[in-house]
N, C-alpha and C. Protein backbone atom coordinates (compact mmCIF):
# COMPACT_ATOMS: atom_id res chain seq x y z
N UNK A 1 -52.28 35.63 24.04
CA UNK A 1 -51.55 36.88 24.03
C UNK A 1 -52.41 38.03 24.54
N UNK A 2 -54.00 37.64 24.24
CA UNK A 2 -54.55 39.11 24.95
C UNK A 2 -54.50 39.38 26.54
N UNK A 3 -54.53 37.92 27.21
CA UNK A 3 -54.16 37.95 28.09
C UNK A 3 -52.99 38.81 28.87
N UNK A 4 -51.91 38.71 28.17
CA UNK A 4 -50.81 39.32 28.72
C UNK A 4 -50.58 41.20 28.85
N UNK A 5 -51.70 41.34 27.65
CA UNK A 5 -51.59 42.61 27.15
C UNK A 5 -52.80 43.04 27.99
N UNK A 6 -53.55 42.48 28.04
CA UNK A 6 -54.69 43.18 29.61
C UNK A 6 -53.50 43.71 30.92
N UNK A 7 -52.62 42.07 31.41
CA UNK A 7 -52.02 42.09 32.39
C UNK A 7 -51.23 43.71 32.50
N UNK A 8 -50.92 43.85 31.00
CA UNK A 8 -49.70 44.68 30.96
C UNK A 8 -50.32 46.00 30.87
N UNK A 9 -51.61 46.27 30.10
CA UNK A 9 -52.47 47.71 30.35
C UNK A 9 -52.70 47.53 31.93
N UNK A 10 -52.89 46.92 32.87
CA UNK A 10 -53.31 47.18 34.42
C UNK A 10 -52.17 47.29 35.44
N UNK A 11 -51.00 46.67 34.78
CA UNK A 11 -49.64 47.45 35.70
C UNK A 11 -49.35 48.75 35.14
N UNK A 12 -49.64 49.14 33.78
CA UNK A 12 -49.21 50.61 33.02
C UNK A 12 -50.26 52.03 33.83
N UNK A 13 -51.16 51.29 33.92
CA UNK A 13 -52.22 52.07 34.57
C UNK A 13 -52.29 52.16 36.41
N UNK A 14 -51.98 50.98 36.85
CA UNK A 14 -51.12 50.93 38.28
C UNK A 14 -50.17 51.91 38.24
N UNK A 15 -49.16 51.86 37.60
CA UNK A 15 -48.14 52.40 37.76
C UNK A 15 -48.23 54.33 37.55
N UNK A 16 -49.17 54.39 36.74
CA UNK A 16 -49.83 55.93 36.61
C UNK A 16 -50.24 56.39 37.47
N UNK A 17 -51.32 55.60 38.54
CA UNK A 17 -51.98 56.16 39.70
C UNK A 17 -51.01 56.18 40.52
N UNK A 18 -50.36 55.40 40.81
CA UNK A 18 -48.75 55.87 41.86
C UNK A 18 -48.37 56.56 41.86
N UNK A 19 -47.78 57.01 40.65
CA UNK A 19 -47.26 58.30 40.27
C UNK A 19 -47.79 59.41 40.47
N UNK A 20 -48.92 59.95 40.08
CA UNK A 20 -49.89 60.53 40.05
C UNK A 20 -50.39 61.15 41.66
N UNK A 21 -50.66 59.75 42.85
CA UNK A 21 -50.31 60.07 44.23
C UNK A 21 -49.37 60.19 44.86
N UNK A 22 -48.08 59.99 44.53
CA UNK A 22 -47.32 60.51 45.13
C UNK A 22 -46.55 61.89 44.76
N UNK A 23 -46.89 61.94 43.49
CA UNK A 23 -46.37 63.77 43.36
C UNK A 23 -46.97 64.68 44.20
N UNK A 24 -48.75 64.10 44.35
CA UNK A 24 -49.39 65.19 44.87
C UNK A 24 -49.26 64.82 46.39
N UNK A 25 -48.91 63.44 46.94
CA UNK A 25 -48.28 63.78 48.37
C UNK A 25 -47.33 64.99 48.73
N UNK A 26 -46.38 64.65 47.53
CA UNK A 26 -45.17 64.97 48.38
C UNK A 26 -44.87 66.54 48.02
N UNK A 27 -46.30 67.53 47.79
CA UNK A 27 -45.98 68.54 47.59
C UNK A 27 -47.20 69.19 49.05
N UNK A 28 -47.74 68.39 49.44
CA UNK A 28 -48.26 67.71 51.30
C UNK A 28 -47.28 68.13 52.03
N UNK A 29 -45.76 67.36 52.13
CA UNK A 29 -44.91 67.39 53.37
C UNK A 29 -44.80 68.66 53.45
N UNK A 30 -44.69 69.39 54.54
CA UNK A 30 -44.18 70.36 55.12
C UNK A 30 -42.49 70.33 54.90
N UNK A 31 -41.64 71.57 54.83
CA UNK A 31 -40.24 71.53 55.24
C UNK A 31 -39.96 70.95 56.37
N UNK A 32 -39.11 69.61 56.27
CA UNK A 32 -38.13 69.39 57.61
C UNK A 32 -37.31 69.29 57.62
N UNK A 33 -36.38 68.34 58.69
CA UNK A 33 -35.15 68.14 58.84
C UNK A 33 -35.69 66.58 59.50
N UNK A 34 -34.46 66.08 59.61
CA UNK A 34 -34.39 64.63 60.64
C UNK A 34 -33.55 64.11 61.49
N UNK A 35 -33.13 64.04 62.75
CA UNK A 35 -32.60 63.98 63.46
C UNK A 35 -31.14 63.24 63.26
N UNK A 36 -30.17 64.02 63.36
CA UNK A 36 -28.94 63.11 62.81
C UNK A 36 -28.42 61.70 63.69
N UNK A 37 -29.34 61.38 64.77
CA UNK A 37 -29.25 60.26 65.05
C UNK A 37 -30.14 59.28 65.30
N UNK A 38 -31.37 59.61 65.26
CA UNK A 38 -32.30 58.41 65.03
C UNK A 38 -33.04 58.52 63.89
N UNK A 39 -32.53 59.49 63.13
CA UNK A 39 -33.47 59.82 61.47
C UNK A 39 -35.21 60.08 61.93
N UNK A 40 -35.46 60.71 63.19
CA UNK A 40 -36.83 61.14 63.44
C UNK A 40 -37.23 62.58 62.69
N UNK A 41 -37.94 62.86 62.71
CA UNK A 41 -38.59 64.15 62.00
C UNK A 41 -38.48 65.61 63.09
N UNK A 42 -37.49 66.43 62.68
CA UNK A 42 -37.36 67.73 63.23
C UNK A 42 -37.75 68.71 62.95
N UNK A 43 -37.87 69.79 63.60
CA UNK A 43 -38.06 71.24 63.02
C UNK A 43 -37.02 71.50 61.99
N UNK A 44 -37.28 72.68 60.74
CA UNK A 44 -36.33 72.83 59.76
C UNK A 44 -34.96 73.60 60.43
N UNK A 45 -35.68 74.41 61.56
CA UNK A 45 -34.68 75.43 62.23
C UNK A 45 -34.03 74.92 63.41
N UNK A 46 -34.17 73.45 63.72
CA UNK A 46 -34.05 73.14 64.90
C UNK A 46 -32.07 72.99 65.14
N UNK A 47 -31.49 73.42 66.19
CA UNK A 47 -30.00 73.80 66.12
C UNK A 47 -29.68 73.49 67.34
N UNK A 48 -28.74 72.36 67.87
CA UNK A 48 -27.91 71.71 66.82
C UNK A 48 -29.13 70.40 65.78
N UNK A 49 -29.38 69.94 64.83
CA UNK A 49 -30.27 68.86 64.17
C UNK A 49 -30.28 67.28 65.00
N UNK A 50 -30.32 67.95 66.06
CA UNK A 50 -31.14 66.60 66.86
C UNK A 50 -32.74 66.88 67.29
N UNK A 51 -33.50 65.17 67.66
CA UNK A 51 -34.68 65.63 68.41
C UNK A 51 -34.65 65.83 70.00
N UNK A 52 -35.43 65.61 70.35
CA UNK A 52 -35.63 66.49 72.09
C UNK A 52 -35.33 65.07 72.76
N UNK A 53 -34.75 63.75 72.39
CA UNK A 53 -34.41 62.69 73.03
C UNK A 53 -32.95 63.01 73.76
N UNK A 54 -32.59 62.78 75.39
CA UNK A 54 -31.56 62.95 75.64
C UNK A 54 -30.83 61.78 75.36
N UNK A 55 -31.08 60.69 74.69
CA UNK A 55 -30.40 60.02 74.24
C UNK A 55 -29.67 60.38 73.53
N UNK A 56 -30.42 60.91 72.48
CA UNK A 56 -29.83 61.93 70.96
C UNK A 56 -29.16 63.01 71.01
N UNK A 57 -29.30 63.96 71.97
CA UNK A 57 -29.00 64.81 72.54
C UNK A 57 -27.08 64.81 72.96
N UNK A 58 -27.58 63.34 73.75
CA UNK A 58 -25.94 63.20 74.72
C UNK A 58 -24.95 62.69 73.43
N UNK A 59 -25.70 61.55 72.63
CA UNK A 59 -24.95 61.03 71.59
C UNK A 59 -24.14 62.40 70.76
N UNK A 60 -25.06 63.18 70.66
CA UNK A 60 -24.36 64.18 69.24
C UNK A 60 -23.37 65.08 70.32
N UNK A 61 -23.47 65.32 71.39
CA UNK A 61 -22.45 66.11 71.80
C UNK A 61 -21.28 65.21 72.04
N UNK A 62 -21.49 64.09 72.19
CA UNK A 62 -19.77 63.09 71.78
C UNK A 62 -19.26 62.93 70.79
N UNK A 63 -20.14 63.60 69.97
CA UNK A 63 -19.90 62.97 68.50
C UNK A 63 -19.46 64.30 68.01
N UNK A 64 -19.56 65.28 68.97
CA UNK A 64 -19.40 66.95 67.99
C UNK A 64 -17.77 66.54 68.67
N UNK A 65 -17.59 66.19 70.25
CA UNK A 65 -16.61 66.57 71.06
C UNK A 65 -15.46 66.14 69.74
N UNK A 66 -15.63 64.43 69.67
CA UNK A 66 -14.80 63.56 69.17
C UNK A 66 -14.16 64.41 67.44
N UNK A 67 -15.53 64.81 66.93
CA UNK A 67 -15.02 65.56 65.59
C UNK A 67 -14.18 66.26 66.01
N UNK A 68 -14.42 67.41 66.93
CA UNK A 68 -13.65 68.52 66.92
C UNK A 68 -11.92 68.52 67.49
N UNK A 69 -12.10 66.74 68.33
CA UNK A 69 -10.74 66.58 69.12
C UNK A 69 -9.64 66.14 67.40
N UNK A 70 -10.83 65.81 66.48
CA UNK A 70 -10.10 64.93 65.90
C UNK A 70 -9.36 66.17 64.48
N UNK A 71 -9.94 67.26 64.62
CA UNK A 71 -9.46 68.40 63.83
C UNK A 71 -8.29 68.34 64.34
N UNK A 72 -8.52 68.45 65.36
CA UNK A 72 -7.23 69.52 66.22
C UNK A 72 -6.11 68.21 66.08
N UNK A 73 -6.29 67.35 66.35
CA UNK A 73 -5.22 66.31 66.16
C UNK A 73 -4.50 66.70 64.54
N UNK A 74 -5.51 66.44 63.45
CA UNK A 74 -4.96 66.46 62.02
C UNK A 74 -4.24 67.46 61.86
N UNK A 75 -4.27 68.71 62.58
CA UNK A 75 -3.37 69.61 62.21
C UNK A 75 -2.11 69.67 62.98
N UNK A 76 -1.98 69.32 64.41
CA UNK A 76 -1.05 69.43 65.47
C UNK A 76 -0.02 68.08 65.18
N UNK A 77 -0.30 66.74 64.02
CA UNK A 77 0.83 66.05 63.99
C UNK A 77 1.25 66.71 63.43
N UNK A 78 0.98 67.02 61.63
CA UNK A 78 1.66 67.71 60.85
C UNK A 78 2.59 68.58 61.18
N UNK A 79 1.75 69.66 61.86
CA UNK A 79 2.87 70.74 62.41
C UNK A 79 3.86 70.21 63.22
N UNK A 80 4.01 69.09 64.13
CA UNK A 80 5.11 68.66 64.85
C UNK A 80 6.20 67.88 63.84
N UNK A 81 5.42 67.36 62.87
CA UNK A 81 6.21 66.74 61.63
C UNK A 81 7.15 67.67 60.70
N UNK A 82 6.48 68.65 60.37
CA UNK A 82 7.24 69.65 59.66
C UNK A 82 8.37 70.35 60.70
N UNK A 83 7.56 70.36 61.92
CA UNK A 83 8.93 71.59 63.04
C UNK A 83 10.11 70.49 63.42
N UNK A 84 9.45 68.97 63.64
CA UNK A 84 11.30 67.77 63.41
C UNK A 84 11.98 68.00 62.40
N UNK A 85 11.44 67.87 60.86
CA UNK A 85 12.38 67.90 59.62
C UNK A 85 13.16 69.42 60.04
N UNK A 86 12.52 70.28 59.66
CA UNK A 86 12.78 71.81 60.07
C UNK A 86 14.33 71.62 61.10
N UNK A 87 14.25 71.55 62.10
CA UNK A 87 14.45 71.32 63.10
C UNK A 87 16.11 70.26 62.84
N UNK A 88 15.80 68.83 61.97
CA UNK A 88 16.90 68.50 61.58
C UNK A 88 17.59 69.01 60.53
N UNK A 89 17.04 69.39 59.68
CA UNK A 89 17.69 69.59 58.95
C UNK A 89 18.78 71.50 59.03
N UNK A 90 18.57 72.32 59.83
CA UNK A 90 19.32 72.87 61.08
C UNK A 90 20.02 72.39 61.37
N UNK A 91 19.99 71.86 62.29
CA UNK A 91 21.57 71.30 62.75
C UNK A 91 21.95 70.45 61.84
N UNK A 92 22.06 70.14 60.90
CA UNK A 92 22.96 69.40 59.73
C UNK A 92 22.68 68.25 59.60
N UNK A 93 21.70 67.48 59.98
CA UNK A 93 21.28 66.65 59.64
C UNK A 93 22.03 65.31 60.38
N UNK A 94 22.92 65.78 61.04
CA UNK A 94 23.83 64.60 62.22
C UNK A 94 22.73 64.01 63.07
N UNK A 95 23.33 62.68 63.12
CA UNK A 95 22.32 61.82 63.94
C UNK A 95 23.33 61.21 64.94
C-alpha cells in the first residue's frame, strides 16, 4: 500500500506543477483573435477577423456574400407569404 500512496503523492504533486505553469503562462499570451477560417492567430483589431491568406480572405467574402443573400431571402418569403394570404383573403377567398 505504500507503494500506491508514493504513486499517488507524485501525480498530486505533478498535477500542482501544471497548474501552477500554466496559470503563469497564460497570463504570457498577449490579446488576440484567430482567424475565422483557419483558426491562425490574428491581430485583436484585425477587421474583417481573417489572416492575410488570400485563401482566407476569398473564403470569408463567400461566406459574408452567402450570409447576407441568405437574410434577405428569410425575410422576402415571408413577406410574399403574408401579401398571398392578404391578398386571398380580399377577394373572398374564391378559388
Amino acid at each position: 500500500m505504500a507503494k500506491g500512496s508514493k504513486m499517488a503523492d507524485r501525480i498530486r504533486s505533478n498535477v500542482d506543477k501544471v497548474r501552477r505553469n500554466s496559470k503563469s503562462e497564460l497570463k504570457s499570451i498577449p490579446p488576440h483573435r484567430h482567424c475565422v477560417i483557419c483558426r491562425s492567430v490574428i491581430k485583436i483589431d484585425a477587421d474583417p477577423p481573417v489572416c492575410s491568406k488570400q485563401e482566407c480572405i476569398d473564403k470569408h467574402r463567400k461566406n459574408e456574400r452567402s450570409r447576407k443573400q441568405l437574410s434577405i431571402l428569410m425575410y422576402i418569403f415571408p413577406a410574399i407569404a403574408i401579401l398571398l394570404v392578404i391578398l386571398n383573403v380580399t377577394q373572398g377567398g374564391a378559388a
